[in-house]
Protein backbone atom coordinates (compact mmCIF):
# COMPACT_ATOMS: atom_id res chain seq x y z
CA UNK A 1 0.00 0.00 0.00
CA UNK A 2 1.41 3.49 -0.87
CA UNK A 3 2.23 5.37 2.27
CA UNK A 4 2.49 8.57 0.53
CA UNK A 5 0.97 12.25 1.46
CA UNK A 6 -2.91 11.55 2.13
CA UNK A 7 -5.53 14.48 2.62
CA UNK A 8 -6.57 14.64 6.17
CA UNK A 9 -10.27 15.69 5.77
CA UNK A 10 -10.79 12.49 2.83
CA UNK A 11 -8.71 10.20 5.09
CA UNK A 12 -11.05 11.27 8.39
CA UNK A 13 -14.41 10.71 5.54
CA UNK A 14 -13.39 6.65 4.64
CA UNK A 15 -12.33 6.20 8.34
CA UNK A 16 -16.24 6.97 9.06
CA UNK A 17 -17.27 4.93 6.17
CA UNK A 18 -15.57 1.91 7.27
CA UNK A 19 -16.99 2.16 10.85
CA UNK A 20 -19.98 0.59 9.56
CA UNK A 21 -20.60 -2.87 9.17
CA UNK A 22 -23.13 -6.01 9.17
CA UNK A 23 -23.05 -5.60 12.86
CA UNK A 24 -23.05 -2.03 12.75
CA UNK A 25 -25.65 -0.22 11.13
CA UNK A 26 -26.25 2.62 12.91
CA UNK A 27 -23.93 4.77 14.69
CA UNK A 28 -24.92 8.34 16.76
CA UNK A 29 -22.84 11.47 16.45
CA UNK A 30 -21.22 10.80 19.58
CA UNK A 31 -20.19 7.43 19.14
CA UNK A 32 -18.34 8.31 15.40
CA UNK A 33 -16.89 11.46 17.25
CA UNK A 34 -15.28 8.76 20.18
CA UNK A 35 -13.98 6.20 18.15
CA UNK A 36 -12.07 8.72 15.51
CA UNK A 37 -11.06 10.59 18.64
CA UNK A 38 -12.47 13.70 16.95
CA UNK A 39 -14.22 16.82 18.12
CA UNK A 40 -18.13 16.40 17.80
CA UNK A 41 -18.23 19.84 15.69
CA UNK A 42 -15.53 18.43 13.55
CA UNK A 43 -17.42 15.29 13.13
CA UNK A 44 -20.61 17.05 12.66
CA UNK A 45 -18.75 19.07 9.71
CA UNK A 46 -17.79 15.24 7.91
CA UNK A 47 -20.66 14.14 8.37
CA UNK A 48 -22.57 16.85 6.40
CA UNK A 49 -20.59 16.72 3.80
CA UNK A 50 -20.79 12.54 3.38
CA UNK A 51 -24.63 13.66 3.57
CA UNK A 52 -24.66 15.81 0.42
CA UNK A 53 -22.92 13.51 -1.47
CA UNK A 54 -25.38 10.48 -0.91
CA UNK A 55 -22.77 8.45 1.03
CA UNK A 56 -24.17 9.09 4.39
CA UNK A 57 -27.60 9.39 5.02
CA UNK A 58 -29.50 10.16 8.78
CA UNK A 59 -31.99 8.22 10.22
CA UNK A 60 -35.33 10.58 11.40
CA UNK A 61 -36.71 8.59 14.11
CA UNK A 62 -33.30 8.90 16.15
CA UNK A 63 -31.10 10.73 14.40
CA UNK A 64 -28.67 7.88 14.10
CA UNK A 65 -26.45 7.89 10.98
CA UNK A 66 -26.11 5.21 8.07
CA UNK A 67 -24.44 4.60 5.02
CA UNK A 68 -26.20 6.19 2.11
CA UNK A 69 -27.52 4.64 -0.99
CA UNK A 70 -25.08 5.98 -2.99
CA UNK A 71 -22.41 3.35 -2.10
CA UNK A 72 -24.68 0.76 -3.39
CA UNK A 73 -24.73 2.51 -6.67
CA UNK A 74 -20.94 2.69 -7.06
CA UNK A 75 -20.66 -0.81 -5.56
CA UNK A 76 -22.66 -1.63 -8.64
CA UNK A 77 -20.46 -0.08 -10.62
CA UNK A 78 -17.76 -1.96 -9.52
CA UNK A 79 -19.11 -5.59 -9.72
CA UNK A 80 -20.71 -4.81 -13.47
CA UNK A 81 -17.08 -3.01 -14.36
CA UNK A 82 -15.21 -6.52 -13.10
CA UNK A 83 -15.12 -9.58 -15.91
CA UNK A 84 -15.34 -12.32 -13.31
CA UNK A 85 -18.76 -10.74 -11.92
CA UNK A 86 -20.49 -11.31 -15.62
CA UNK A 87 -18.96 -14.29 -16.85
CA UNK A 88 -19.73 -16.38 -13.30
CA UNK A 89 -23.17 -15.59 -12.63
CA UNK A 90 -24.47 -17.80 -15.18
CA UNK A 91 -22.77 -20.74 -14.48
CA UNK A 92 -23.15 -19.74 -10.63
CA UNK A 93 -27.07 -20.13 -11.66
CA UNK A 94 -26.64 -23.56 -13.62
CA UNK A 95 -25.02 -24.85 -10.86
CA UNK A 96 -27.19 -24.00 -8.24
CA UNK A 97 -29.64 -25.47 -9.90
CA UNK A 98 -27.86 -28.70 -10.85
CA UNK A 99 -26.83 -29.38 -6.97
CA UNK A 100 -29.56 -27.58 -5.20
CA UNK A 101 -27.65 -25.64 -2.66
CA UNK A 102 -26.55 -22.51 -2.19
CA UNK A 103 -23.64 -20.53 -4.44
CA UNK A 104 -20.84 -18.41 -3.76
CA UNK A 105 -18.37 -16.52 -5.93
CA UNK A 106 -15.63 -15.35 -3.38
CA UNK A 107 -12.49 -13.04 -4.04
CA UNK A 108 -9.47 -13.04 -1.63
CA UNK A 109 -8.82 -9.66 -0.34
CA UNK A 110 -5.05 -10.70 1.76
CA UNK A 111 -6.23 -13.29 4.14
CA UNK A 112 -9.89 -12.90 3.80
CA UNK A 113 -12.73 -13.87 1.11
CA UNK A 114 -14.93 -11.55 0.02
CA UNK A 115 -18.49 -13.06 -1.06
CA UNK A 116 -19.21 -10.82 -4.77
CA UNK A 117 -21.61 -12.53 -5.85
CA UNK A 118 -24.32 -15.96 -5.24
CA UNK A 119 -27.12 -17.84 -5.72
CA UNK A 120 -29.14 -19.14 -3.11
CA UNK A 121 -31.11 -22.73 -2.76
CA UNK A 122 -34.81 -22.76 -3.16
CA UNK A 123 -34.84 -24.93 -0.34
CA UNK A 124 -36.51 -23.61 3.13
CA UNK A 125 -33.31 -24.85 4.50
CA UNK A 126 -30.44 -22.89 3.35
CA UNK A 127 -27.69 -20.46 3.92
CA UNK A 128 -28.21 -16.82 3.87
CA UNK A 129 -25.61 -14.49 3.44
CA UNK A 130 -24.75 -10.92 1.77
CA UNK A 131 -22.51 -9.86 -1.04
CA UNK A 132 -19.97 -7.82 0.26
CA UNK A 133 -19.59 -10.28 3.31
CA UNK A 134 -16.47 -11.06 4.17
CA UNK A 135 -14.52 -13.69 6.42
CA UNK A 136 -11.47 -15.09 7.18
CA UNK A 137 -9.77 -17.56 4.35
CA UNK A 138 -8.73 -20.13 6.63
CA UNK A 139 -11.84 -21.67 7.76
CA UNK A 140 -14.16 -21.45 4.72
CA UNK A 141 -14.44 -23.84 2.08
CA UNK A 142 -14.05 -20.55 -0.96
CA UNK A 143 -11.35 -19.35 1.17
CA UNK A 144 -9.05 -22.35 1.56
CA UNK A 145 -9.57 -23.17 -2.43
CA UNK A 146 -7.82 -19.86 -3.14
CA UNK A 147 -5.09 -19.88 -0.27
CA UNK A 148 -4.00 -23.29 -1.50
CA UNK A 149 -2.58 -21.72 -4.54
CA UNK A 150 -0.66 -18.16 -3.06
CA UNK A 151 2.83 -18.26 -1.90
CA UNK A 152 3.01 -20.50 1.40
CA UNK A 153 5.79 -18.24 2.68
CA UNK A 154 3.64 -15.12 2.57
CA UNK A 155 0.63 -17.02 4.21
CA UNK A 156 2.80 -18.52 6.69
CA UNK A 157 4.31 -15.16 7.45
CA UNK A 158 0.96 -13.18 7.74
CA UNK A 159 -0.94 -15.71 9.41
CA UNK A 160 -0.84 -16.16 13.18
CA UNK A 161 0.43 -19.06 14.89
CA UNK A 162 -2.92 -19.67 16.73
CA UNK A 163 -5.91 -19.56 14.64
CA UNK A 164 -9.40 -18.37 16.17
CA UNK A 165 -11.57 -21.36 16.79
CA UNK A 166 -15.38 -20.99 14.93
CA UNK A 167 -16.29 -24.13 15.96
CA UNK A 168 -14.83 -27.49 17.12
CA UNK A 169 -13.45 -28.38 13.82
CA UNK A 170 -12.10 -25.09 12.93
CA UNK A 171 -8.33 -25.81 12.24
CA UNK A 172 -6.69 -23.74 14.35
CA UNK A 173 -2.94 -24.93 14.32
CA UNK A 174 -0.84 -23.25 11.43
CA UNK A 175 1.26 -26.02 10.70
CA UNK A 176 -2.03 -28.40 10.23
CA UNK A 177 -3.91 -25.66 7.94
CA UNK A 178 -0.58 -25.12 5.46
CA UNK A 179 -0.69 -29.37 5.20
CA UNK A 180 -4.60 -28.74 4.16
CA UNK A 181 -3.58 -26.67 1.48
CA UNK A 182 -1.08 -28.68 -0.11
CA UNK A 183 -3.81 -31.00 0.38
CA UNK A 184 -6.09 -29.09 -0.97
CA UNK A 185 -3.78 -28.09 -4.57
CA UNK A 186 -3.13 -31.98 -4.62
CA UNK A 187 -6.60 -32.48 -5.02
CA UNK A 188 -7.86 -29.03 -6.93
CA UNK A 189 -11.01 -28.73 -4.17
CA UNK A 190 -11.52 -27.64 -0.93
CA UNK A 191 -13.73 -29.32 1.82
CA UNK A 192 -15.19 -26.95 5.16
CA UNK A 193 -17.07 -29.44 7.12
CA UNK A 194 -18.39 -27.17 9.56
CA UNK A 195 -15.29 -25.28 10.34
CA UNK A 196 -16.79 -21.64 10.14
CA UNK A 197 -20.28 -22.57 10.81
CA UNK A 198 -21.71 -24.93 12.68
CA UNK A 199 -23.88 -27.55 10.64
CA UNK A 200 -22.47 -25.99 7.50
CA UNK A 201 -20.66 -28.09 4.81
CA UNK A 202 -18.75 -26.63 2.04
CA UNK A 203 -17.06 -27.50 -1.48
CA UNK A 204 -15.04 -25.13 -3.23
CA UNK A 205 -12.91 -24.76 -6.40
CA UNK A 206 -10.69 -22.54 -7.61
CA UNK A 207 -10.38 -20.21 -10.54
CA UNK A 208 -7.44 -19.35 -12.92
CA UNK A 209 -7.14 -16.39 -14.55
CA UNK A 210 -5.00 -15.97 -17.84
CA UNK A 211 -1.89 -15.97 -16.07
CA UNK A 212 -2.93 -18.96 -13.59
CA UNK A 213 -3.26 -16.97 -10.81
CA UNK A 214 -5.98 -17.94 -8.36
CA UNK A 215 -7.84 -14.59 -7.31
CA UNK A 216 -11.26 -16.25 -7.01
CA UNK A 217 -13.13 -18.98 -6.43
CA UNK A 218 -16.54 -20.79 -6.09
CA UNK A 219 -18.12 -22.98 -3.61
CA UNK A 220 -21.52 -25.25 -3.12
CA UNK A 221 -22.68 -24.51 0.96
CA UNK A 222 -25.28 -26.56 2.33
CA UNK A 223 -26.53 -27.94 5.50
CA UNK A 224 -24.69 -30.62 6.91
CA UNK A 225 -27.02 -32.97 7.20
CA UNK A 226 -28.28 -32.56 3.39
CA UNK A 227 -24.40 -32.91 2.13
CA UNK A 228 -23.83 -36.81 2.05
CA UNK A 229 -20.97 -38.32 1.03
CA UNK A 230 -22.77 -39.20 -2.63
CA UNK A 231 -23.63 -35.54 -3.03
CA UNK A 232 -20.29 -34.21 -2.32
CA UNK A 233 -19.26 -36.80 -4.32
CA UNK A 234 -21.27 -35.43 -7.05
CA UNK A 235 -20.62 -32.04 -6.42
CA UNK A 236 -17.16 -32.16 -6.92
CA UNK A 237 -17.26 -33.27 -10.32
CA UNK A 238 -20.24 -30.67 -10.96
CA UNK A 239 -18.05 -27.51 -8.93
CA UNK A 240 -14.75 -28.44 -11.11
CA UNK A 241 -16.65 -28.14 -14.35
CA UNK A 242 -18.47 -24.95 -13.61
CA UNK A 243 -14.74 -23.80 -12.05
CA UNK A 244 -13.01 -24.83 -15.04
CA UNK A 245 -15.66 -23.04 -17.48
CA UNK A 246 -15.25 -19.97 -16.07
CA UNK A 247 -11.37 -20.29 -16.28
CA UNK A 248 -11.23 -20.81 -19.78
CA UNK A 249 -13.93 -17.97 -19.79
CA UNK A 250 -11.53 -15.71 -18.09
CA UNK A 251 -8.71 -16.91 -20.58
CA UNK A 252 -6.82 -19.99 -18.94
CA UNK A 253 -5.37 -22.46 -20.79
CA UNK A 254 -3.67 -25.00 -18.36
C-alpha cells in the first residue's frame, strides 16, 4: 500500500465509512466522534458533507447515521465493471440449480474472502448471506480453495500461529492448515465441514485467470445434514466443471 501524502479531511471521511458494518448499522454522532477521537463539531462538519454527497444518510426517528444509498450505486459499478462478476453468474445459476444448494463466488482480499456474488437454494433450508460479506480464508471452504494456490511463505508469514476457533473443527494450528492446502492443490477442491459454521458443509474450487493466478473462487454450501458423502461426491465433479468453465472464460489455458 502506498504510504504517501494523504488528505486529512478524505482520510477522516473513509475512516467513518468503514466504521460501519453487518453488525453495525447505525452509529450516533457521539459514538463516530469517540472512536475517531475527533471533536463532535468536527465530526458534525464530515458528516454533512458525506450527507450531500449520498454516502451518508440520517436516520429521522433517532437521528442515528447510516451509510447512504449511494455506495450501493458505485458498488454496482464496480461488480458490473469486473469480468469475473459477468462471466460467473451464469454458471453460478446452472449450478445451483444442478446441486440444489446454495452458491458463492468469493475473491481473496489478503487473508480474507470476500463473497461478490451468489445464488441461493430454493430450499426452506439454506444459507443466507450478503454480497460484500467477508470472512477469514482459513476456515471457509471458498477461502481455503484460493489460499491453497498463493505463496506459502507469505501465508505462513501473515498468518498467526494460533488460529481463532469458529467451531470445534475449525483448524486452528498453522502447521495443520498449510498441510490442508497442499492438500487441498493436490486435489484441486476444498472441503469446510463445519469449520466456520456450525452444521455448514462446504465444497469449493478454484479459478485461474489468464496468467494462472488464483484470485477467485466458487463454492456449493449446504446444510450438513443434506451434504452426504454421494452428493459431495457429485458435487465435486459438478463444482470443477463450472470452475473450469469460467477459467477458460476468463482466458486460462492450463
Amino acid at each position: 500500500m502506498d504510504n504517501g501524502k494523504r488528505v486529512q479531511a478524505i482520510d477522516r471521511a473513509v475512516m467513518i465509512l468503514k466504521l460501519f458494518s453487518e453488525n453495525t448499522r447505525e452509529l450516533k454522532l457521539t459514538e463516530i466522534s469517540e472512536h475517531l477521537d475527533l471533536h463532535k463539531s468536527t465530526t458534525f462538519g464530515i458528516l454533512n458533507t458525506l450527507k450531500y454527497h449520498g454516502l451518508i444518510r440520517q436516520n429521522e426517528e433517532n437521528q442515528k447515521y447510516c451509510l447512504g444509498t449511494y455506495l450501493l450505486e458505485l458498488g454496482n459499478l464496480v461488480l458490473n465493471s469486473m469480468d469475473i462478476h459477468q462471466i460467473a453468474s451464469p454458471v453460478l445459476s446452472e449450478l445451483r440449480n444442478a446441486i440444489e444448494e446454495t452458491v458463492h463466488l468469493g475473491m481473496l482480499d489478503g487473508l480474507e474472502v470476500i463473497y461478490i456474488d451468489k445464488q441461493e437454494s430454493y430450499q426452506s433450508m439454506r444459507i443466507f448471506t450478503t454480497i460484500g460479506t467477508r470472512n477469514p480464508a482459513y476456515c471457509t471452504g471458498v477461502g481455503k480453495a484460493m489460499l491453497a494456490y498463493q505463496d506459502p511463505e507469505i501465508i505462513t508469514h501473515k498468518l498467526p500461529d494460533e488460529l481463532r476457533a469458529y467451531t470445534n473443527y475449525t483448524i486452528t494450528s498453522k502447521e495443520l492448515l498449510m498441510q490442508n492446502l497442499e492438500e487441498i492443490k493436490a486435489k484441486g477442491y476444498a472441503m469446510d465441514f463445519e469449520e466456520r459454521i456450525e452444521g455448514l458443509t462446504c465444497v469449493a474450487a478454484p479459478i485461474f485467470d489468464y496468467m494462472g493466478q488464483v484470485k477467485y473462487a466458487i463454492s456449493v454450501s449446504g446444510p450438513t445434514i443434506r451434504m452426504t458423502e454421494e452428493k459431495i461426491e457429485n458435487t465435486i465433479g459438478i463444482l470443477r466443471r463450472a470452475a473450469d468453465e469460467i477459467s477458460k472464460k476468463l482466458g486460462y489455458r492450463g
